[in-house]
Protein backbone atom coordinates (compact mmCIF):
# COMPACT_ATOMS: atom_id res chain seq x y z
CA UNK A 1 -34.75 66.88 6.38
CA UNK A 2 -35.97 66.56 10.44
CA UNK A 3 -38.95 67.75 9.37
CA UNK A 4 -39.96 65.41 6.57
CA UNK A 5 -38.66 62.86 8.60
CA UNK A 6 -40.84 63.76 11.60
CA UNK A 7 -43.83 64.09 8.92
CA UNK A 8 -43.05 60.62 7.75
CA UNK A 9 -43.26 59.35 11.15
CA UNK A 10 -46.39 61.21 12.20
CA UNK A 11 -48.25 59.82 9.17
CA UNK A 12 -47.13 56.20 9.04
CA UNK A 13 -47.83 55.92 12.82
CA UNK A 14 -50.59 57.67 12.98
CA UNK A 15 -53.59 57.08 15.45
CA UNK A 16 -56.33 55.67 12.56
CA UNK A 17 -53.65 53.47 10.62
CA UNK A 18 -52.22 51.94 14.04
CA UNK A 19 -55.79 51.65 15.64
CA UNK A 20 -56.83 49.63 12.43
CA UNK A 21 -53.81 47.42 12.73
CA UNK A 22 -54.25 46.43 16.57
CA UNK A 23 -57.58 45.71 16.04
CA UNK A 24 -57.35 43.63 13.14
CA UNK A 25 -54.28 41.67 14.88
CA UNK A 26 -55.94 41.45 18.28
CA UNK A 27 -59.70 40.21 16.61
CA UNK A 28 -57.58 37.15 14.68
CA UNK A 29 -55.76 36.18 18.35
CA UNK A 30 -59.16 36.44 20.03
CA UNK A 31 -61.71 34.61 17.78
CA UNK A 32 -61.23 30.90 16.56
CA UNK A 33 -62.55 31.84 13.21
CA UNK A 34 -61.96 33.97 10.55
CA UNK A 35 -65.90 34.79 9.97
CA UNK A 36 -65.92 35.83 14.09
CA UNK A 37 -62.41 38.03 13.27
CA UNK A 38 -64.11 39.53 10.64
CA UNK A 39 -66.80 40.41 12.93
CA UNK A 40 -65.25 41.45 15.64
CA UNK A 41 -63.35 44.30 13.75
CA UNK A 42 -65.62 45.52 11.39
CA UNK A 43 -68.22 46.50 14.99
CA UNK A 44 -64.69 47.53 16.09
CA UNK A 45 -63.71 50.03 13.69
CA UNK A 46 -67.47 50.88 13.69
CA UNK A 47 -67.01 52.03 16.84
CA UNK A 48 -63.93 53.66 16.60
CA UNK A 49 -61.48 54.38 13.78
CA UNK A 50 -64.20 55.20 11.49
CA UNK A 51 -66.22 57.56 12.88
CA UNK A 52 -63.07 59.52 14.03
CA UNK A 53 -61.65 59.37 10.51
CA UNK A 54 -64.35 60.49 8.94
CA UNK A 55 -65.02 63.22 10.96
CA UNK A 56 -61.76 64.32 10.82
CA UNK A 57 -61.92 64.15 6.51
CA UNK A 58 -64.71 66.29 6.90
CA UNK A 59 -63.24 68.82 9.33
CA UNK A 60 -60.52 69.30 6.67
CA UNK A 61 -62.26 69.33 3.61
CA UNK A 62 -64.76 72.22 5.94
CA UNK A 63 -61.03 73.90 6.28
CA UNK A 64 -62.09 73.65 10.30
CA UNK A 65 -58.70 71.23 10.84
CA UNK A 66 -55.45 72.35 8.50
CA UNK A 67 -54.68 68.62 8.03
CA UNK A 68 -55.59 65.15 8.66
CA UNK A 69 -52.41 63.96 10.49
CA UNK A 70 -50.80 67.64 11.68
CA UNK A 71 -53.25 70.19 13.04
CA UNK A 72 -52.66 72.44 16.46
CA UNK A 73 -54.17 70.92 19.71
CA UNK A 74 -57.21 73.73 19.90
CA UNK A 75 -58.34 71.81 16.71
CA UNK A 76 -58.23 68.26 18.25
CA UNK A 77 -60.50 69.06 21.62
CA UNK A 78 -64.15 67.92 19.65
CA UNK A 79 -61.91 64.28 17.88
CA UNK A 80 -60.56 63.57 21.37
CA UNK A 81 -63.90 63.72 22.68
CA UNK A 82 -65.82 62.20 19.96
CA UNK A 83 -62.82 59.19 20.63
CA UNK A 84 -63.54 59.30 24.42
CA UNK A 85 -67.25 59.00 23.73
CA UNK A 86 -66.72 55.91 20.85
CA UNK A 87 -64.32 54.43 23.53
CA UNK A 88 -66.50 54.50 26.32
CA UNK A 89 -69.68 52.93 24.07
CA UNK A 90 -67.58 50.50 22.13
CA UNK A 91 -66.24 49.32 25.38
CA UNK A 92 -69.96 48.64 26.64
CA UNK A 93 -71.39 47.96 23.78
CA UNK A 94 -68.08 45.16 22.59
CA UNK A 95 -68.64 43.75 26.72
CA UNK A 96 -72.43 43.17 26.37
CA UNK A 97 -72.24 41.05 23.01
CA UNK A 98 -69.44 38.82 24.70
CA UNK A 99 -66.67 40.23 21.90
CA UNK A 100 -62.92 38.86 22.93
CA UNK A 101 -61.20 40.37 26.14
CA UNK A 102 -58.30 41.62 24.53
CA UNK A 103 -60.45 43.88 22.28
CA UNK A 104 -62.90 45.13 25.11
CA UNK A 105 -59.38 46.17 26.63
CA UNK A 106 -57.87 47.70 23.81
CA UNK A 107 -60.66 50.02 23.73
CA UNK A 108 -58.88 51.91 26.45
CA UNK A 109 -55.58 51.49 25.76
CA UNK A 110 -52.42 52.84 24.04
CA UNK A 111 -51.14 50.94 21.08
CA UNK A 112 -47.69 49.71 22.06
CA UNK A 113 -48.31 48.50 25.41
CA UNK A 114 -51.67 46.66 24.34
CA UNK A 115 -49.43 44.56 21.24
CA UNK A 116 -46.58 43.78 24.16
CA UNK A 117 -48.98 42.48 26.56
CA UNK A 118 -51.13 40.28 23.76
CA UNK A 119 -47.64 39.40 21.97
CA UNK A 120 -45.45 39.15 24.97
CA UNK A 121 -41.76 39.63 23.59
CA UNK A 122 -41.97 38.99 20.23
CA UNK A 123 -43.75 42.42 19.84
CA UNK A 124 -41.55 44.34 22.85
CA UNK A 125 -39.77 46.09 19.31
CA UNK A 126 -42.87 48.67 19.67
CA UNK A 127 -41.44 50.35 22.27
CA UNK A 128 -38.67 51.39 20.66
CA UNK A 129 -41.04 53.32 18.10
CA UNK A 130 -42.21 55.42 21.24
CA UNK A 131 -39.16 57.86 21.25
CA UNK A 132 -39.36 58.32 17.36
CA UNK A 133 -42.84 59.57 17.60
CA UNK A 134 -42.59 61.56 20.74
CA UNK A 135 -39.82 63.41 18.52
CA UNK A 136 -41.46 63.56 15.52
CA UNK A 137 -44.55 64.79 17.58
CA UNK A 138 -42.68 67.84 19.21
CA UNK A 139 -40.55 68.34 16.17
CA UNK A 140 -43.50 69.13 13.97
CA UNK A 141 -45.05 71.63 17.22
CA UNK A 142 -48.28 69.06 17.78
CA UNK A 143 -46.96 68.45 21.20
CA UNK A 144 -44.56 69.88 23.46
CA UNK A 145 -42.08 67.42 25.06
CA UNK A 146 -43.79 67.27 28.21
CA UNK A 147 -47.28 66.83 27.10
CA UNK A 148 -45.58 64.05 24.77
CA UNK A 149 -43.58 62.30 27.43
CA UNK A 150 -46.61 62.46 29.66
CA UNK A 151 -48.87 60.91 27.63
CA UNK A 152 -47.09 58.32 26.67
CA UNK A 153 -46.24 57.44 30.75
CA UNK A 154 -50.03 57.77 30.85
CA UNK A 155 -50.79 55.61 28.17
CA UNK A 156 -48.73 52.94 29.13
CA UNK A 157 -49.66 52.89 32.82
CA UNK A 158 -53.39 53.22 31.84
CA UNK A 159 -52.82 50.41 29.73
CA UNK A 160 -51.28 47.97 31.94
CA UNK A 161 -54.18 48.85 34.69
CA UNK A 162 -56.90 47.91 32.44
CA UNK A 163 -55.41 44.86 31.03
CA UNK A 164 -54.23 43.69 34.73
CA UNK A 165 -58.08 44.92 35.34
CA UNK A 166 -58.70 41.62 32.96
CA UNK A 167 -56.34 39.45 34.52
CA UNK A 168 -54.33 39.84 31.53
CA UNK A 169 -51.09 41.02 33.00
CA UNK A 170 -49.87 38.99 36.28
């Protein structure tokens, strides 16, 4: 049962489905039209989601990862850095066409603390999804708990830099 539960978690918040979401919600509060929301995302997830997802599909079907959402770390060194790299251009590439703040920011940042900054309170319900994934995380072995609790103190801190970086956060 706590392991199909911690499953469940790991693949309903999992890194491609809750990047896609953020940057669809984040392009519609930055853009004043649907056509420039619709932009905005699809160089976004161009940049990011995509490329890492399909690598990733390929990588499994090549038996190189044993699974899309659950695979040991050693396996996830060339995504990360593949995801580092995609950050680092779509960052550049999303701040020399002009795109909207918030998404040049989000390029760097970790998912809950970018929708509670853009949202304010309304979306401050995220963070109680934190401890549910750290568990789920170290319950299925993909993290230990201090790697886990670590990287989501990172993440977070990281996140408010950047976006105070912005003059986002005050």
């Amino acid at each position: 049962m706590k392991q199909t539960l911690a499953r469940l978690i790991t693949y309903v918040f999992n890194p491609f489905l809750m990047g896609f979401v953020i940057i669809v919600l984040l392009v519609f509060e930055g853009t004043d039209t649907t056509a420039d929301a619709l932009k905005w995302a699809g160089i976004s997830l161009a940049l990011s989601v995509l490329p890492v997802l399909a690598l990733v599909i390929y990588l499994v079907r090549r038996k190189k990862l044993d699974g899309i959402f659950e695979n040991p770390r050693r396996q996830r060194i060339g995504i990360y850095a593949l995801a580092v790299a995609l950050g680092v251009l779509g960052w550049w590439l999303l701040r020399y066409l002009n795109a909207p703040e918030e998404l040049e920011a989000t390029f760097a940042a970790g998912a809950a603390a970018v929708l509670i900054i853009v949202y304010g309170a309304p979306a401050a319900w995220m963070v109680f999804l934190i401890p549910a994934v750290i568990w789920a995380r170290i319950e299925l072995k993909q993290h230990t708990p201090a790697q886990a609790g670590v990287g989501a103190i990172l993440a977070a801190v990281l996140v408010v830099l950047i976006f105070w970086g912005y003059g986002m956060v005050r």
